[in-house]
PDB file of N, CA and C in Angstrom:
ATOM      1  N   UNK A   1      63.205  -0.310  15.116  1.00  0.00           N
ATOM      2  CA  UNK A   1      61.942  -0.145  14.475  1.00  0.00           C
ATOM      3  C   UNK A   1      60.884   0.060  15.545  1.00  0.00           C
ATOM      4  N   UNK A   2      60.022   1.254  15.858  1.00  0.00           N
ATOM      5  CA  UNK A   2      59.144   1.440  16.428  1.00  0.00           C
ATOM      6  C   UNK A   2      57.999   0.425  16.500  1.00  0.00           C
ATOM      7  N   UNK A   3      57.304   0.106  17.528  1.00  0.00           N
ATOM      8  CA  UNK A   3      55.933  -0.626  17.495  1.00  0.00           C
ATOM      9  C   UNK A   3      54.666   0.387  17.613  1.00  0.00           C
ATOM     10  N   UNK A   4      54.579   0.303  16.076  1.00  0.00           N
ATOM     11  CA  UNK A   4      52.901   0.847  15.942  1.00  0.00           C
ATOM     12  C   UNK A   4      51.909   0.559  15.659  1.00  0.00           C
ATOM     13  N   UNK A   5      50.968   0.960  16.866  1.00  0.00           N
ATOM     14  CA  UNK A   5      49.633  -0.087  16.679  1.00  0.00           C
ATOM     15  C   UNK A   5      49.068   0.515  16.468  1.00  0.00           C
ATOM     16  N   UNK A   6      47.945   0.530  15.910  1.00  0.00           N
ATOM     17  CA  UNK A   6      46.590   1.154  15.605  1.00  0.00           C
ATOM     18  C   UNK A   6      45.385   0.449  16.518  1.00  0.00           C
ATOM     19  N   UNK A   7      44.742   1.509  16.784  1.00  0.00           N
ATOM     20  CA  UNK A   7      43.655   1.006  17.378  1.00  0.00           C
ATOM     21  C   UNK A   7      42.404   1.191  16.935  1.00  0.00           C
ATOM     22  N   UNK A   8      41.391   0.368  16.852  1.00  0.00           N
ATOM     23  CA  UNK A   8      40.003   0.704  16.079  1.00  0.00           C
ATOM     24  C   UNK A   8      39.282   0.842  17.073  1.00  0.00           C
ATOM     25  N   UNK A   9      38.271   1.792  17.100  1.00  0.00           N
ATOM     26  CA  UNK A   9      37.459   1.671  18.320  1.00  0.00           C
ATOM     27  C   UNK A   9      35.901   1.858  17.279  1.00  0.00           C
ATOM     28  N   UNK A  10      35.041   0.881  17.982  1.00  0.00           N
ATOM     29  CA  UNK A  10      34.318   0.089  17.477  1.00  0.00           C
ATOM     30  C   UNK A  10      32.910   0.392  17.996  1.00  0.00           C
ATOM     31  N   UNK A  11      31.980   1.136  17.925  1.00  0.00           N
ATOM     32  CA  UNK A  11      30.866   2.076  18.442  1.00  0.00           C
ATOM     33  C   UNK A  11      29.841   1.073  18.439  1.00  0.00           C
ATOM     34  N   UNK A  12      29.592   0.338  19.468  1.00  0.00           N
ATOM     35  CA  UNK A  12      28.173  -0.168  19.691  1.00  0.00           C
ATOM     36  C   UNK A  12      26.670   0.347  19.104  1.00  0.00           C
ATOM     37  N   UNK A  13      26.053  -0.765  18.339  1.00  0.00           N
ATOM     38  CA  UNK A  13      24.994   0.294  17.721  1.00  0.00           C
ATOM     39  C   UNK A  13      23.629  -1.003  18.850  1.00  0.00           C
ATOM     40  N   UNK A  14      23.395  -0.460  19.224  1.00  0.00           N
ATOM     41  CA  UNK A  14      21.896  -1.110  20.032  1.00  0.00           C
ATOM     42  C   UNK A  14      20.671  -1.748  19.351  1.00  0.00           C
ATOM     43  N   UNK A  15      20.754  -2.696  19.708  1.00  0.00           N
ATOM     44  CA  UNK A  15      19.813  -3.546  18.679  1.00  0.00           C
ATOM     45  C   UNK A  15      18.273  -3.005  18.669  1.00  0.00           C
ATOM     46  N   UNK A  16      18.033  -2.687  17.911  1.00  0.00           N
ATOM     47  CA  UNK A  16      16.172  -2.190  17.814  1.00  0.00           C
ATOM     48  C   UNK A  16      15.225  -3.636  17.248  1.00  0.00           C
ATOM     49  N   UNK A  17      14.092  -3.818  17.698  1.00  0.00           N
ATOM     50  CA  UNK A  17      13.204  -4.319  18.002  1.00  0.00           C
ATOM     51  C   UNK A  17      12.285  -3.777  16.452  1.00  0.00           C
ATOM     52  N   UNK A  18      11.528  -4.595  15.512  1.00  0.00           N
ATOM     53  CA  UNK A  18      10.862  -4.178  14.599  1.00  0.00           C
ATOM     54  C   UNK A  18       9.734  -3.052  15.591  1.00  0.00           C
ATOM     55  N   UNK A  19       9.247  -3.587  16.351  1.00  0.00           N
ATOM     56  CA  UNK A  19       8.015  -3.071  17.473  1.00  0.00           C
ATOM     57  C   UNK A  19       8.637  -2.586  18.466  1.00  0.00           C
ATOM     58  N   UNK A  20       7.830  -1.445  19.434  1.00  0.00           N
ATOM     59  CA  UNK A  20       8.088  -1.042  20.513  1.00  0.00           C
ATOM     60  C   UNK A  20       7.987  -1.549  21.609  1.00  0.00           C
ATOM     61  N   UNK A  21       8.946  -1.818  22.469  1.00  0.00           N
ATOM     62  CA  UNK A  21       8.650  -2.325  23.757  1.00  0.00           C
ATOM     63  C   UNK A  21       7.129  -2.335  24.548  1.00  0.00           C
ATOM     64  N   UNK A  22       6.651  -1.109  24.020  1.00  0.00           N
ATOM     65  CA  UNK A  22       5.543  -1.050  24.697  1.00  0.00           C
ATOM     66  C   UNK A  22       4.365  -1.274  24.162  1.00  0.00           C
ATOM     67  N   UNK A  23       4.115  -1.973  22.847  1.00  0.00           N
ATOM     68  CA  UNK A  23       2.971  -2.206  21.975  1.00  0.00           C
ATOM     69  C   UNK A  23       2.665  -3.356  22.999  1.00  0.00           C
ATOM     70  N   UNK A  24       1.088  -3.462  23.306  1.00  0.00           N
ATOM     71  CA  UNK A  24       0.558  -4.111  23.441  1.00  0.00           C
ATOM     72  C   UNK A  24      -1.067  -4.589  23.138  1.00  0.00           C
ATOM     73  N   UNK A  25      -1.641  -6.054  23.085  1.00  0.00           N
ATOM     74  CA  UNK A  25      -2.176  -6.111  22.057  1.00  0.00           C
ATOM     75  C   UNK A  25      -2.853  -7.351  23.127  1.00  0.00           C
ATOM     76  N   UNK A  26      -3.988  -8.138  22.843  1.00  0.00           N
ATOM     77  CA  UNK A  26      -4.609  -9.534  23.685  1.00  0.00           C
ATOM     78  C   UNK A  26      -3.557 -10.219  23.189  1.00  0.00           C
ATOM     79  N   UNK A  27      -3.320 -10.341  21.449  1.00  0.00           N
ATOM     80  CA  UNK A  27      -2.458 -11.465  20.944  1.00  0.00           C
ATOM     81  C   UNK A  27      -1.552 -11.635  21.661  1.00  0.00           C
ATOM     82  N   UNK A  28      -0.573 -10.230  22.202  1.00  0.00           N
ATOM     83  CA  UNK A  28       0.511 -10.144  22.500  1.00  0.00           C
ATOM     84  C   UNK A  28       0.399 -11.407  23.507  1.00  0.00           C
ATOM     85  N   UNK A  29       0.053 -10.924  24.253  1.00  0.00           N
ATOM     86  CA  UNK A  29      -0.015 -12.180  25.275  1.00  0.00           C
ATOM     87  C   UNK A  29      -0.215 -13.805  25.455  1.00  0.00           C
ATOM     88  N   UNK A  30      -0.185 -13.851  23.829  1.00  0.00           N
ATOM     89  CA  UNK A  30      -0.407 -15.261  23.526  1.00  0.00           C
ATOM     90  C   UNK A  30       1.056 -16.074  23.176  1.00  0.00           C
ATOM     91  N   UNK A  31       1.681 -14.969  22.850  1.00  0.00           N
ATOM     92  CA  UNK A  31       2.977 -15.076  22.256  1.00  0.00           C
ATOM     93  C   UNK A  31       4.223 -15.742  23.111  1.00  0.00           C
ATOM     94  N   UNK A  32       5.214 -16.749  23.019  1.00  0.00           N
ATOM     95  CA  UNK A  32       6.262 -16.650  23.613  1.00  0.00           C
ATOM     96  C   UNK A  32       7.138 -16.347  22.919  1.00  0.00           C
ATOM     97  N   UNK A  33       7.149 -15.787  22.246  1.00  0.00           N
ATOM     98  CA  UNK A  33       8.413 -14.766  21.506  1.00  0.00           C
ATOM     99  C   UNK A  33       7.974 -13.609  21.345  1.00  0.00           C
ATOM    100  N   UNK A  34       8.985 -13.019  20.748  1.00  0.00           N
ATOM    101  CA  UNK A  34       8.636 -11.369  20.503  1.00  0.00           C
ATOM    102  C   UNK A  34       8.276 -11.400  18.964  1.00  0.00           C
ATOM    103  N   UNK A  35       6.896 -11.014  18.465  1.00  0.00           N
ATOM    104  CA  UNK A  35       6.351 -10.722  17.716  1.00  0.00           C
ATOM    105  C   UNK A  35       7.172 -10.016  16.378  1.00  0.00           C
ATOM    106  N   UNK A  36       7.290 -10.940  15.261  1.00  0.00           N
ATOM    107  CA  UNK A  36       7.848 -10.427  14.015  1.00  0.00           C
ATOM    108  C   UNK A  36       6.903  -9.328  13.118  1.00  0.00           C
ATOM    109  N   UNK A  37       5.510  -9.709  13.194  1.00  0.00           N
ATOM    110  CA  UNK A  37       4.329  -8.914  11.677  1.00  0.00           C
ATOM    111  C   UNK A  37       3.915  -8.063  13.070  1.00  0.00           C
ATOM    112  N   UNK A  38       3.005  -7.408  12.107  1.00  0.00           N
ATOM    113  CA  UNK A  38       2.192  -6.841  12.750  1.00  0.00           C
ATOM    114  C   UNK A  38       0.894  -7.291  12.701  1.00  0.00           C
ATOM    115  N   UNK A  39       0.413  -8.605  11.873  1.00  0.00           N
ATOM    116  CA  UNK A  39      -0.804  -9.522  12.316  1.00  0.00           C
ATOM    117  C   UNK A  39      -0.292 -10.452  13.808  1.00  0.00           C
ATOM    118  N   UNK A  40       0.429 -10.397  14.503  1.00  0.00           N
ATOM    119  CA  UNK A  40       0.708 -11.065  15.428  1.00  0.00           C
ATOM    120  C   UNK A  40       0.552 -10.689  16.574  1.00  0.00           C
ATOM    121  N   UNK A  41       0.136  -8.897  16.442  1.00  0.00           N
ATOM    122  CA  UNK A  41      -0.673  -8.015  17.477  1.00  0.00           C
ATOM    123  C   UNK A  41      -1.824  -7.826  17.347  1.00  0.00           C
ATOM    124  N   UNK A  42      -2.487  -7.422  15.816  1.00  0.00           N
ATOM    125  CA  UNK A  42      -4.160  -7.623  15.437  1.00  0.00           C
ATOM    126  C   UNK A  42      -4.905  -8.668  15.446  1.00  0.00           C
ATOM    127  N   UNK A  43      -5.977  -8.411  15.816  1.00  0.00           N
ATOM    128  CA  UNK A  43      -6.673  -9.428  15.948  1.00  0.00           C
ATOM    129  C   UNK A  43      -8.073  -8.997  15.311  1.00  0.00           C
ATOM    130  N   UNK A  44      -9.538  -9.607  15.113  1.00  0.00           N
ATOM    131  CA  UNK A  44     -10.312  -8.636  14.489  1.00  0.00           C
ATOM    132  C   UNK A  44     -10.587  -7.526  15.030  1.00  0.00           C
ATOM    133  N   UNK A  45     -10.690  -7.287  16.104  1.00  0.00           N
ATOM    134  CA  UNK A  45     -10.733  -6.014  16.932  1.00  0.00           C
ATOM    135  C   UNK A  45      -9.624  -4.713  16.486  1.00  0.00           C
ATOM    136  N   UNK A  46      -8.641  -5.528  16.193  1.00  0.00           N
ATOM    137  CA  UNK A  46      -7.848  -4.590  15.746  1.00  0.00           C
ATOM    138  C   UNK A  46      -7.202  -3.507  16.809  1.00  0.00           C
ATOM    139  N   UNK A  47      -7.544  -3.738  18.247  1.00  0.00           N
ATOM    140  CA  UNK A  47      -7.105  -2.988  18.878  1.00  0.00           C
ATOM    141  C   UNK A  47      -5.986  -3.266  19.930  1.00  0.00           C
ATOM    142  N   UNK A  48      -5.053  -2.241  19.785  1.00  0.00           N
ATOM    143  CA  UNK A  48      -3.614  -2.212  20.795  1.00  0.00           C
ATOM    144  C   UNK A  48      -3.304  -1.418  21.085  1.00  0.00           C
ATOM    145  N   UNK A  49      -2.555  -1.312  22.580  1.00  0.00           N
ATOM    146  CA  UNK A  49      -2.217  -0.130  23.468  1.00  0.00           C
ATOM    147  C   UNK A  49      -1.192   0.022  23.740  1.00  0.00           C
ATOM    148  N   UNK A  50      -0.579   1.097  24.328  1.00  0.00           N
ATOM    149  CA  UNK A  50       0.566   1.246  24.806  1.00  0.00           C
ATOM    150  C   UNK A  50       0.660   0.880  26.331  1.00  0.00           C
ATOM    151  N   UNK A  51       2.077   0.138  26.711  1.00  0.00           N
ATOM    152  CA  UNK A  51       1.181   0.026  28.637  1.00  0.00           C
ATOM    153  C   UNK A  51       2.210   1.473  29.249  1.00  0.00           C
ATOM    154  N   UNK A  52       2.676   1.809  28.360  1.00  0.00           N
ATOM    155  CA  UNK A  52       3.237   3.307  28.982  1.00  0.00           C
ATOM    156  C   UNK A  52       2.369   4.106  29.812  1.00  0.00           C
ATOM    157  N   UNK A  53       1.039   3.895  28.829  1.00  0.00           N
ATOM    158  CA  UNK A  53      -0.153   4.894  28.823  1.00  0.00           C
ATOM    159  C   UNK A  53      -1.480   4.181  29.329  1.00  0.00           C
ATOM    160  N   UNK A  54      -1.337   2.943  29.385  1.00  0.00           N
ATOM    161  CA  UNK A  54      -2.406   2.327  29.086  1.00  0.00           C
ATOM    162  C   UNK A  54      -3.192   2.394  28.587  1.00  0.00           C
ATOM    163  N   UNK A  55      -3.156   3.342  26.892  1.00  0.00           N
ATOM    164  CA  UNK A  55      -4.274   3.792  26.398  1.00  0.00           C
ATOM    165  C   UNK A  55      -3.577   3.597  24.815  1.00  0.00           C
ATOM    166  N   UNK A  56      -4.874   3.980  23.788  1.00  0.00           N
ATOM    167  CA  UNK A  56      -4.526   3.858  22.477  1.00  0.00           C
ATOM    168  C   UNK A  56      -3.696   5.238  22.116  1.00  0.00           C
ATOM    169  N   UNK A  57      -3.451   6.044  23.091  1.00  0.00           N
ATOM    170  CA  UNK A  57      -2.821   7.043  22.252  1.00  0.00           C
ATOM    171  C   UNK A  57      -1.191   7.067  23.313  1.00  0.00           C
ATOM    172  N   UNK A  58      -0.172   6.674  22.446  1.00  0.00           N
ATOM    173  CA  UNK A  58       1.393   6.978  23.174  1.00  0.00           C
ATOM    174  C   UNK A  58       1.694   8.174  23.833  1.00  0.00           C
ATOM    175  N   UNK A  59       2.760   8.191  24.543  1.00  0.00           N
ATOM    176  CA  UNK A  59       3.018   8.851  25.528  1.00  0.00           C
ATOM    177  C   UNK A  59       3.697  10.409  24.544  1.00  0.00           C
ATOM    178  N   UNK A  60       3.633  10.144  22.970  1.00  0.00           N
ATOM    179  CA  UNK A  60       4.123  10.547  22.483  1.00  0.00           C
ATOM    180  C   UNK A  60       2.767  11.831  21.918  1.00  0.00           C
ATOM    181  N   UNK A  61       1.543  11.136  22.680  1.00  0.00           N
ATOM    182  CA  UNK A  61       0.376  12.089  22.172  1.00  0.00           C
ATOM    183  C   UNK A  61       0.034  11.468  20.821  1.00  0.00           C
ATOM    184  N   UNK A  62       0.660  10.379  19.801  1.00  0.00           N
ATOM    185  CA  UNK A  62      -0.022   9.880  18.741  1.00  0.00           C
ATOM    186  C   UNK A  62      -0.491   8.317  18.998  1.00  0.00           C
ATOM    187  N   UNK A  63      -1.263   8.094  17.536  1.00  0.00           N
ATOM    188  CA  UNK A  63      -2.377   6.828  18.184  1.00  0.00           C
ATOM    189  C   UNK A  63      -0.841   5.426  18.118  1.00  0.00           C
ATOM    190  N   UNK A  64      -1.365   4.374  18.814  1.00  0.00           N
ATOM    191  CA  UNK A  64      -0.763   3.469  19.218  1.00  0.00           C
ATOM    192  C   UNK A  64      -1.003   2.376  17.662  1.00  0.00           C
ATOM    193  N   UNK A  65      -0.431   1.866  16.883  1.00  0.00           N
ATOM    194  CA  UNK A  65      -0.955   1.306  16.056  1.00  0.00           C
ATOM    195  C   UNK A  65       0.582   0.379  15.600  1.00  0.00           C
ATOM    196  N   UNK A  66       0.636  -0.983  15.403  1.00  0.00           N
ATOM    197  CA  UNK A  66       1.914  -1.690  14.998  1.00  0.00           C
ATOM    198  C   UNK A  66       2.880  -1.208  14.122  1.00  0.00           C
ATOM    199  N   UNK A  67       1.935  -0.793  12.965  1.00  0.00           N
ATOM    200  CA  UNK A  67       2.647  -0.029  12.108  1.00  0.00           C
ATOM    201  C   UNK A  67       3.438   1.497  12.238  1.00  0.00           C
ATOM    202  N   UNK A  68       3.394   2.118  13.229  1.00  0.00           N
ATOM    203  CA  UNK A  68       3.707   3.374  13.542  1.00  0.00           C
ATOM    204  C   UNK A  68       4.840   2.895  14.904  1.00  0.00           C
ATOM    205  N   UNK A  69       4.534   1.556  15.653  1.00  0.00           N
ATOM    206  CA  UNK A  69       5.187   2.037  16.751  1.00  0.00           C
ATOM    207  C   UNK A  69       6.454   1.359  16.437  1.00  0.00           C
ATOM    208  N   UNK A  70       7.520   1.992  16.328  1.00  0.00           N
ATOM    209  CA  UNK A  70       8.484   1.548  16.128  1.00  0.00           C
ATOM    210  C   UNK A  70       9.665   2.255  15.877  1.00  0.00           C
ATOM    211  N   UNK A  71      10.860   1.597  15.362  1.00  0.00           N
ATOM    212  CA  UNK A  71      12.565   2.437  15.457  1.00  0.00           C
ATOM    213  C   UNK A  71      12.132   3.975  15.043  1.00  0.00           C
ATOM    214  N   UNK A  72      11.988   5.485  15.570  1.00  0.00           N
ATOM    215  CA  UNK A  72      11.938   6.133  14.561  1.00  0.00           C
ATOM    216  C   UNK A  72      10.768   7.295  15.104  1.00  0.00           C
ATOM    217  N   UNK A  73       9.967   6.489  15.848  1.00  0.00           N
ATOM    218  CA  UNK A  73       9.182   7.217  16.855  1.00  0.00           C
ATOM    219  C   UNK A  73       9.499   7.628  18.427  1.00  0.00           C
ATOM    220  N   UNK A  74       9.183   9.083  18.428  1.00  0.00           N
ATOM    221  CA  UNK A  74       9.738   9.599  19.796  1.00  0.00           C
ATOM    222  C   UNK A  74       9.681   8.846  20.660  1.00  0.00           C
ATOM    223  N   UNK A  75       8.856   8.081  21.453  1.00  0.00           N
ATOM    224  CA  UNK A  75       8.741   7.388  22.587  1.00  0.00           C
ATOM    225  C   UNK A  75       8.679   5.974  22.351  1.00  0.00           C
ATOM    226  N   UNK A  76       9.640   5.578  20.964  1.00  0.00           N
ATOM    227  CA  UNK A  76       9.865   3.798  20.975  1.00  0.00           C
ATOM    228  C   UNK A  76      10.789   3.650  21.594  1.00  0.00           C
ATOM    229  N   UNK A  77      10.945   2.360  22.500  1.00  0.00           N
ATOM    230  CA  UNK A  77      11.705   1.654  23.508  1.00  0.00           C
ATOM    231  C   UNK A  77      11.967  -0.021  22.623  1.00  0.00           C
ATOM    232  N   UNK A  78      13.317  -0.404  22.566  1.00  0.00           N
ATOM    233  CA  UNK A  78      13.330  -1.351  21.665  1.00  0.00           C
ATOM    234  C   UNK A  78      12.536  -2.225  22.580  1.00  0.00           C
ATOM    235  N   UNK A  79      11.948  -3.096  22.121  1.00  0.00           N
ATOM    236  CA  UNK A  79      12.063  -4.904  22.909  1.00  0.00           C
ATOM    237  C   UNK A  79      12.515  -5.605  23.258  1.00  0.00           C
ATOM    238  N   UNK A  80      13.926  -5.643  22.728  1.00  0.00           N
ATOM    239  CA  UNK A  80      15.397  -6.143  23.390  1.00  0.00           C
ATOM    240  C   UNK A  80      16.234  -5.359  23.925  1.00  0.00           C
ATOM    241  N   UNK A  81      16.139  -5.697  25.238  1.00  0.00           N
ATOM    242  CA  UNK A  81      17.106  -5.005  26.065  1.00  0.00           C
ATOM    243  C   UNK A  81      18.305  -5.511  26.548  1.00  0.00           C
ATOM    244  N   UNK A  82      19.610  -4.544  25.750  1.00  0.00           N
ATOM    245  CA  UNK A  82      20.612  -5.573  26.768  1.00  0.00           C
ATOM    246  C   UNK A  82      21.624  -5.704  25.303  1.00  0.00           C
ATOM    247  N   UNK A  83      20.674  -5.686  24.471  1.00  0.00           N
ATOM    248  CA  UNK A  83      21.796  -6.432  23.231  1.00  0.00           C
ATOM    249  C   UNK A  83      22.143  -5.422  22.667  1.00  0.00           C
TER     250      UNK A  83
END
């Protein structure tokens, strides 16, 4: 009787980050975790940057905003790296 094995090969899918690596925000910096909402980057100012760019508009040429930066956009970088 022959030994036949099958083999599964099993495709790593890379963990994405709700937010982009590169959203940044004052809050951000308050944080020791990585930020779940997107009230956890706004503040009344309401304003956040990319540090790609250091500016409100991504490297992608559109505006930097929690809600936009993320899985799905040209120049999102997860937040977790590694996993």
């Amino acid at each position: 009787m022959a030994d036949e094995s099958t083999e599964t090969t099993v495709e790593a899918v890379p963990f994405q980050s709700t937010f982009c690596g590169s959203l940044r925000s004052k809050k951000f910096f308050m944080l020791d975790r990585l930020a779940t909402s997107a009230d956890e980057y706004l503040d009344a100012a309401n304003h956040v940057w990319c540090c790609e760019t250091q500016e409100v508009i991504g490297p992608d040429n559109g505006r930097v905003d929690p809600h936009t930066c993320g899985p799905g956009r040209a120049c999102y970088s997860s937040a977790v790296k590694g996993l």
